[in-house]
Every structure is written in C-alpha cells, then in structure tokens.
C-alpha atoms as a PDB file:
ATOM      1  CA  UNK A   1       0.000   0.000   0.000  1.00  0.00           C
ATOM      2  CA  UNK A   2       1.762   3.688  -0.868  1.00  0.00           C
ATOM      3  CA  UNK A   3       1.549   6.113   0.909  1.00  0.00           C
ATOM      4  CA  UNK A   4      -1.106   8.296  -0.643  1.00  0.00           C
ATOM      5  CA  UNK A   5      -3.631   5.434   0.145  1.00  0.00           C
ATOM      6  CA  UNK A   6      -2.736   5.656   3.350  1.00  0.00           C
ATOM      7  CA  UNK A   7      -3.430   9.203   3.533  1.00  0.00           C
ATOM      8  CA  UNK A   8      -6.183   8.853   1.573  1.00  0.00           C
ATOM      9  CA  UNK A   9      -8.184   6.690   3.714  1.00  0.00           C
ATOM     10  CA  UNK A  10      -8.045   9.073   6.844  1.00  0.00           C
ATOM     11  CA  UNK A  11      -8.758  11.912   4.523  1.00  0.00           C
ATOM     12  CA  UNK A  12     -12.039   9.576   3.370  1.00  0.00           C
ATOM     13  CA  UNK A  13     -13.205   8.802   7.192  1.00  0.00           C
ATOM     14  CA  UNK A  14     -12.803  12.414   7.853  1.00  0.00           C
ATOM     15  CA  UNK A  15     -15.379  13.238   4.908  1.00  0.00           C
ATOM     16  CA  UNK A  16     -17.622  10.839   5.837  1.00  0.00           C
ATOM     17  CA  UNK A  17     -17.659  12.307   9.609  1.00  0.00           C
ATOM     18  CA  UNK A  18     -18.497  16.006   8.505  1.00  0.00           C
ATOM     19  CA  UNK A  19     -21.096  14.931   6.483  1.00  0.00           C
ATOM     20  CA  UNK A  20     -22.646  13.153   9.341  1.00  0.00           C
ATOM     21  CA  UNK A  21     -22.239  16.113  11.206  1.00  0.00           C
ATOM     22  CA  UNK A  22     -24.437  18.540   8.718  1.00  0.00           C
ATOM     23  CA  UNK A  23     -26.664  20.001  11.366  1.00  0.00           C
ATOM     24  CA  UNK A  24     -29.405  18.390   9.530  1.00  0.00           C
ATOM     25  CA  UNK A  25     -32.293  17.533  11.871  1.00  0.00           C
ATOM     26  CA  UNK A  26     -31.989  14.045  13.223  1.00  0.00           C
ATOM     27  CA  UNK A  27     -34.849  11.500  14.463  1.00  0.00           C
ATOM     28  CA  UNK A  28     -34.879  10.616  18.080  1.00  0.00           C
ATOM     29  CA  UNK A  29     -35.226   6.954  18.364  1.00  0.00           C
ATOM     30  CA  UNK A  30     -33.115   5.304  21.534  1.00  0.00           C
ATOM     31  CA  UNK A  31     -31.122   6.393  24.380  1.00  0.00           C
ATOM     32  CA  UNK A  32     -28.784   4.924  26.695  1.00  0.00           C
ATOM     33  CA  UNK A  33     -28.021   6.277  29.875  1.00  0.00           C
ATOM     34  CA  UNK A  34     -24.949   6.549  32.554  1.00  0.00           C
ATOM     35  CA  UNK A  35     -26.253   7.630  35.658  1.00  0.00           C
ATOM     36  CA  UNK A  36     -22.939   9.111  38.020  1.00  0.00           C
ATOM     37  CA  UNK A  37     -23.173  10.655  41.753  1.00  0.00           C
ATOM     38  CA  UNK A  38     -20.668  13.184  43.262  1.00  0.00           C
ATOM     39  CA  UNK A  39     -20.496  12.004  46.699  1.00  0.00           C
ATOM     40  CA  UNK A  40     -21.980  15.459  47.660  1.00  0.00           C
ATOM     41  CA  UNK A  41     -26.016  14.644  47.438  1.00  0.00           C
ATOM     42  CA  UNK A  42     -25.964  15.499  43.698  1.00  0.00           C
ATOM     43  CA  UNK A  43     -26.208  13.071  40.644  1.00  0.00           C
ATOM     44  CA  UNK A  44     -26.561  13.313  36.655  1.00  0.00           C
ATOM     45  CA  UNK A  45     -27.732  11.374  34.008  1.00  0.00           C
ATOM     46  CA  UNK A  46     -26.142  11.581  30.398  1.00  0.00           C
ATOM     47  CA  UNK A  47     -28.367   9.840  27.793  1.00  0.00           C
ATOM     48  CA  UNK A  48     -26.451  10.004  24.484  1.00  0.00           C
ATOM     49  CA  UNK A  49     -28.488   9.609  21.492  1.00  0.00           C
ATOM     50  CA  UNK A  50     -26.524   7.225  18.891  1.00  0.00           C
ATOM     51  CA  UNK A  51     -27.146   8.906  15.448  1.00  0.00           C
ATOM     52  CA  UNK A  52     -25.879  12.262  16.405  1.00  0.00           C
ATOM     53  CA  UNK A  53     -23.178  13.995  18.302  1.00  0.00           C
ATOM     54  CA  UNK A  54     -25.269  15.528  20.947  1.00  0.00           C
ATOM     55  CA  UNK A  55     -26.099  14.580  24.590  1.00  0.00           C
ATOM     56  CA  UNK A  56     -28.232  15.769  27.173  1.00  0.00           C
ATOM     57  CA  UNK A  57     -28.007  15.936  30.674  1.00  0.00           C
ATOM     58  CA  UNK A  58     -30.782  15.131  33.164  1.00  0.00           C
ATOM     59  CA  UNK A  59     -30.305  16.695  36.382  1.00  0.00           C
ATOM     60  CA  UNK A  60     -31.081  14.731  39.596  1.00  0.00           C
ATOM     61  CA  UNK A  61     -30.308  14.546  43.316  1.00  0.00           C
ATOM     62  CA  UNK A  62     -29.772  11.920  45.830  1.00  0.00           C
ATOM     63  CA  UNK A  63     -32.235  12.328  48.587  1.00  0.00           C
ATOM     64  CA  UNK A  64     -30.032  13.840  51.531  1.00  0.00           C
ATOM     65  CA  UNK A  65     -32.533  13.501  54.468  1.00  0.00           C
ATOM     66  CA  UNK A  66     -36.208  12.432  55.030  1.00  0.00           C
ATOM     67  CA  UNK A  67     -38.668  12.536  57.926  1.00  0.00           C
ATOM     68  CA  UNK A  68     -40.825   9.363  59.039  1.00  0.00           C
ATOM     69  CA  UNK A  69     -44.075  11.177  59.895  1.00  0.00           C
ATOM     70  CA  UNK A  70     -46.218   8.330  60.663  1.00  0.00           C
ATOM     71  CA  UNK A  71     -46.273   4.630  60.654  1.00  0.00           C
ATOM     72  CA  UNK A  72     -49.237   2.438  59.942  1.00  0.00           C
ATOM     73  CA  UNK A  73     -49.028  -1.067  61.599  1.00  0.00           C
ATOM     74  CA  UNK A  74     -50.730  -4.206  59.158  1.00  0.00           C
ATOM     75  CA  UNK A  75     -51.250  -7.798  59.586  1.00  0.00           C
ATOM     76  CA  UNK A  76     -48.097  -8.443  57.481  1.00  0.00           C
ATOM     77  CA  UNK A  77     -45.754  -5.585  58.256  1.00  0.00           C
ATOM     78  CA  UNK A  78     -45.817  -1.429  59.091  1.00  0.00           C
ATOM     79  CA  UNK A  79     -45.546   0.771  56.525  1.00  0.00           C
ATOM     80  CA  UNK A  80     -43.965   3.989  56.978  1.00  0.00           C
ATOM     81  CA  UNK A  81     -44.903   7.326  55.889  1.00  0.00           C
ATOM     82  CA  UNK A  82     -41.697   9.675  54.393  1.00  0.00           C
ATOM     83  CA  UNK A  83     -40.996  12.896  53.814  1.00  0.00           C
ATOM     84  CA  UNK A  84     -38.506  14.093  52.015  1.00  0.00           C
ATOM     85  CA  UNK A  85     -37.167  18.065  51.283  1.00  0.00           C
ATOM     86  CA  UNK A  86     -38.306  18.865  47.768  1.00  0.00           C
ATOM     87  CA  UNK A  87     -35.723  18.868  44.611  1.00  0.00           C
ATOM     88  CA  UNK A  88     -34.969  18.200  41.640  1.00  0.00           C
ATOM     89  CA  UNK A  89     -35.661  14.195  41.908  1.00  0.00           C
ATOM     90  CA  UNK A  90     -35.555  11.708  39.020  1.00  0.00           C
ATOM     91  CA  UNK A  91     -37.253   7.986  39.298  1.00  0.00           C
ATOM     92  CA  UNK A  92     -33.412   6.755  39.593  1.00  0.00           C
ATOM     93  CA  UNK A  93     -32.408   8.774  42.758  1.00  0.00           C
ATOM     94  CA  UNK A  94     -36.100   7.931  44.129  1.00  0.00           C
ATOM     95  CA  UNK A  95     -35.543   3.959  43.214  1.00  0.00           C
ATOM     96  CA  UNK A  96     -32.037   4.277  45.250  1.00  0.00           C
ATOM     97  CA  UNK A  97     -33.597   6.061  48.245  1.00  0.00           C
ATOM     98  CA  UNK A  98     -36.586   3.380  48.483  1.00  0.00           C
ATOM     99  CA  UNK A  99     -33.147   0.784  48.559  1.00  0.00           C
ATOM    100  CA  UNK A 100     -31.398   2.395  51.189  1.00  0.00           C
ATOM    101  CA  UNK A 101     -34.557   2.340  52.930  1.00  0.00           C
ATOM    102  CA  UNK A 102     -35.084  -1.333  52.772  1.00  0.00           C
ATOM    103  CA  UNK A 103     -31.618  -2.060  53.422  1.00  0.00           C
ATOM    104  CA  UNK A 104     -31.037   0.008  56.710  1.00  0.00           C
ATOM    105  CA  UNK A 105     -34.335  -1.679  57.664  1.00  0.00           C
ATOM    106  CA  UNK A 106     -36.379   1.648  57.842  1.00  0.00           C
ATOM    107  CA  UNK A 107     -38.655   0.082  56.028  1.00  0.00           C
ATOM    108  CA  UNK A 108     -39.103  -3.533  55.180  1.00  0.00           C
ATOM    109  CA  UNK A 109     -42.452  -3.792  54.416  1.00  0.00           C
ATOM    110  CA  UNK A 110     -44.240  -0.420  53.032  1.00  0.00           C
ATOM    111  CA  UNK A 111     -43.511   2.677  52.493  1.00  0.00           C
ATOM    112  CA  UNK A 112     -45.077   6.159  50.615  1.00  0.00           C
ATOM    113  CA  UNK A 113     -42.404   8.565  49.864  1.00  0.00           C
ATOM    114  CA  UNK A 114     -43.612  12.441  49.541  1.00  0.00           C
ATOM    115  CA  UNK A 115     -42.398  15.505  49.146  1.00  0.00           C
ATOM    116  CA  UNK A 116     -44.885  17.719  50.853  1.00  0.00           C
ATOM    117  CA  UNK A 117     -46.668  16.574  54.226  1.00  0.00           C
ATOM    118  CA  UNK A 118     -49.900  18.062  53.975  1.00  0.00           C
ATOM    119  CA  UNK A 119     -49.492  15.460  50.863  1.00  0.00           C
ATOM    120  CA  UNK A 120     -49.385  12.366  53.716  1.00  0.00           C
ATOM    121  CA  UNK A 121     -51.940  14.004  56.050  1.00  0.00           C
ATOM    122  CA  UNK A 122     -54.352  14.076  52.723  1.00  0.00           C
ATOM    123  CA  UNK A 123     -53.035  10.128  51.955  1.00  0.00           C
ATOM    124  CA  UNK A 124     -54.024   8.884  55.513  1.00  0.00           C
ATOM    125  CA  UNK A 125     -57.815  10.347  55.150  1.00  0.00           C
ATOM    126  CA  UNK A 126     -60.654   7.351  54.257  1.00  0.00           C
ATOM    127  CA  UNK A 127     -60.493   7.871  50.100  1.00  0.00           C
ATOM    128  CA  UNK A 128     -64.344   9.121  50.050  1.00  0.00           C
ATOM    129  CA  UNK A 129     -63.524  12.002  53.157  1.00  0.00           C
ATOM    130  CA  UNK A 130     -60.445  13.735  50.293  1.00  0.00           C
ATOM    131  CA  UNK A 131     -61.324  17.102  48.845  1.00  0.00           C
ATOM    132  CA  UNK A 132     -60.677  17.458  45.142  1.00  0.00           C
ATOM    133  CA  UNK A 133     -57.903  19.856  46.064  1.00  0.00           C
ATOM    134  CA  UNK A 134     -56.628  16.766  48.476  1.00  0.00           C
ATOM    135  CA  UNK A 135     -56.729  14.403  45.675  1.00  0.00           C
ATOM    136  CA  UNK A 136     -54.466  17.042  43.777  1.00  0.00           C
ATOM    137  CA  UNK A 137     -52.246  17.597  46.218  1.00  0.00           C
ATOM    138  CA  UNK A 138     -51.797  13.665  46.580  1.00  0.00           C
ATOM    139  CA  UNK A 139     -51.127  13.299  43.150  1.00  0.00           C
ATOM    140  CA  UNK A 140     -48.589  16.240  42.776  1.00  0.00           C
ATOM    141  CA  UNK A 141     -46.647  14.952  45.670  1.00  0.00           C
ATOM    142  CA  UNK A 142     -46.754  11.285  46.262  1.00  0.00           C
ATOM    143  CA  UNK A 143     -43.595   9.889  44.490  1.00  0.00           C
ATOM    144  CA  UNK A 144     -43.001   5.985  44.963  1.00  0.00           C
ATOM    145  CA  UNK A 145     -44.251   3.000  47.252  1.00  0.00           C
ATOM    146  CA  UNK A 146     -42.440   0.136  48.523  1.00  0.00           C
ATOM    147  CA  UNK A 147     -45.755  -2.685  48.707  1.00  0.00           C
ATOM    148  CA  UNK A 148     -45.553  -5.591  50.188  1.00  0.00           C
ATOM    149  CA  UNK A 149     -41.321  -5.539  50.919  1.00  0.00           C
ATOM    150  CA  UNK A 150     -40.430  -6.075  47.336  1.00  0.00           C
ATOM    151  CA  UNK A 151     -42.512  -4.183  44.921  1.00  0.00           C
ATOM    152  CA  UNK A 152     -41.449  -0.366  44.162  1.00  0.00           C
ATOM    153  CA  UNK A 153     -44.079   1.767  42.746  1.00  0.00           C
ATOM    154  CA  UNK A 154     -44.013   5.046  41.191  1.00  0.00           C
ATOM    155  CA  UNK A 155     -47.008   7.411  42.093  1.00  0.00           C
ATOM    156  CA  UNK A 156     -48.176  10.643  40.745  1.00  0.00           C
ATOM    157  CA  UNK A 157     -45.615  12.817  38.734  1.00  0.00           C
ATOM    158  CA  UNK A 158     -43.481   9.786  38.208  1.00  0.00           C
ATOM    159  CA  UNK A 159     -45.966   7.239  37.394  1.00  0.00           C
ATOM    160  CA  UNK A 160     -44.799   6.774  33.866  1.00  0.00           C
ATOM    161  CA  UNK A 161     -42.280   4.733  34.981  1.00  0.00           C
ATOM    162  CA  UNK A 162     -44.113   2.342  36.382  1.00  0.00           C
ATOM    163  CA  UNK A 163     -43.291  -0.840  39.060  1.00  0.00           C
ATOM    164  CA  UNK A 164     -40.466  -3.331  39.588  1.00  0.00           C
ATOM    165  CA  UNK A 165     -39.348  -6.102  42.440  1.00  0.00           C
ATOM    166  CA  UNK A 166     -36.896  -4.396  44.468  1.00  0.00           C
ATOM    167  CA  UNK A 167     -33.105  -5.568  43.743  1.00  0.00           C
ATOM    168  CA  UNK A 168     -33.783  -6.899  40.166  1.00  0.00           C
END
C-alpha cells in the first residue's frame, strides 16, 4: 500500500464524519443512559443519542434527608410514611432512596415517599372524606411506594415509569 492510500483513507473517514455532522435535523429513536453521583447529594444522568453527536443531561439529586411522619401497623408488616425536602428528583435517585430504605431496615415492608406533608396528612384520610384539592395535592406529591417488601411503585408525577421487584 503507498503512501497516498494511506493518507487517503483518513482523509475519506474524515469526509464521511463532517457529512454526518451537517446540522441536519436528526430523528430521536433510543437512548442509553450513565447515571454518576458526586459524593456530595448530587447526581446526573447523560443519555447520548446514537445517530448524532449531541447529549443531554438530566439533572437529579440523591435524597439527603427524610422525615418518618407516621407509621401504619398491618397484619403483614408497618408501613412507613416519608418525607422528604423537595428537589430536583428523578425515578433513579427515588428507586435508590426506596433501597437504602429497605436495606437500613427503615422500612421492610411499606412505604409512601412524599415531598410535601400536607401530601401524607391528605393520603391517611378514608379515600371518600379527600377534597378534590386533596386528591391534587396527593397526586402532585406522592412519588413511589415500597408494597408488600419487594414491589417499588411510582405514584403521581413519576408514574410513567411504572413498578419493579426491588433488587432486580
């Protein structure tokens, strides 16, 4: 091979890049994601989107602290009632706080995670005794169950995302 094929070919690859690159618009069709944590309560997630050269970055949080406002005894286990401060959450940092729940044995059989309590104290009322503006508030605020010690949930503004068994 001489030389000029051999500068040739980068020369080729090099076209073929730019071209790529024409700032045409580009369908969205998969993402994969790398979710990474700071050590300092914050965490990101970078979904890169194969066809083109662009990423975006999700902004999340870990949850730093939480308050156990009540606790609900059942035949088969208590479930406990959390509060946590409000931020910038996504269904990742929300799925690791339920898990560090379970696993410090805060909760190992229910819990309702919140961001608001005026959220729980509307929860705990009989279903048929909620105001419409209680029902709201529920739905705005209520983030993810743990149900039955395996199962976590998503609720209200993260229900799109749906349920899973804990640790699979």
């Amino acid at each position: 091979m001489s030389l000029r094929r051999i500068t040739l070919i980068p020369l080729a690859a090099l076209a073929v890049f730019a071209l790529a690159c024409d700032g045409g618009e580009t369908a969205l069709t998969t993402t994969s994601s790398l979710i990474t944590g700071s050590g300092d309560g914050t965490s990101s997630t970078t979904a890169v989107i194969p066809d083109d050269q662009t990423s975006t970055t999700l902004v999340g949080e870990q949850v730093a602290s939480y308050e156990i406002v009540a606790r609900e005894p059942g035949t088969d286990g208590e479930t406990v009632f959390v509060v946590i401060p409000p931020g910038t959450y996504t269904d990742v940092d929300l799925e690791n706080f339920v898990g560090d729940l379970y696993d410090s044995g805060t909760a190992t059989y229910g819990a309702e995670i919140f961001d608001d309590a005026a959220a729980v104290d509307a929860y705990l009322k009989a279903e048929a005794d909620r105001s419409p503006e209680e029902v709201a508030l529920i739905e705005q605020h209520h983030f993810v169950s743990l149900v039955g010690g395996t199962t976590i949930r998503f609720q209200g503004p993260f229900a799109e995302s749906g349920e899973f068994v804990l640790g699979s």
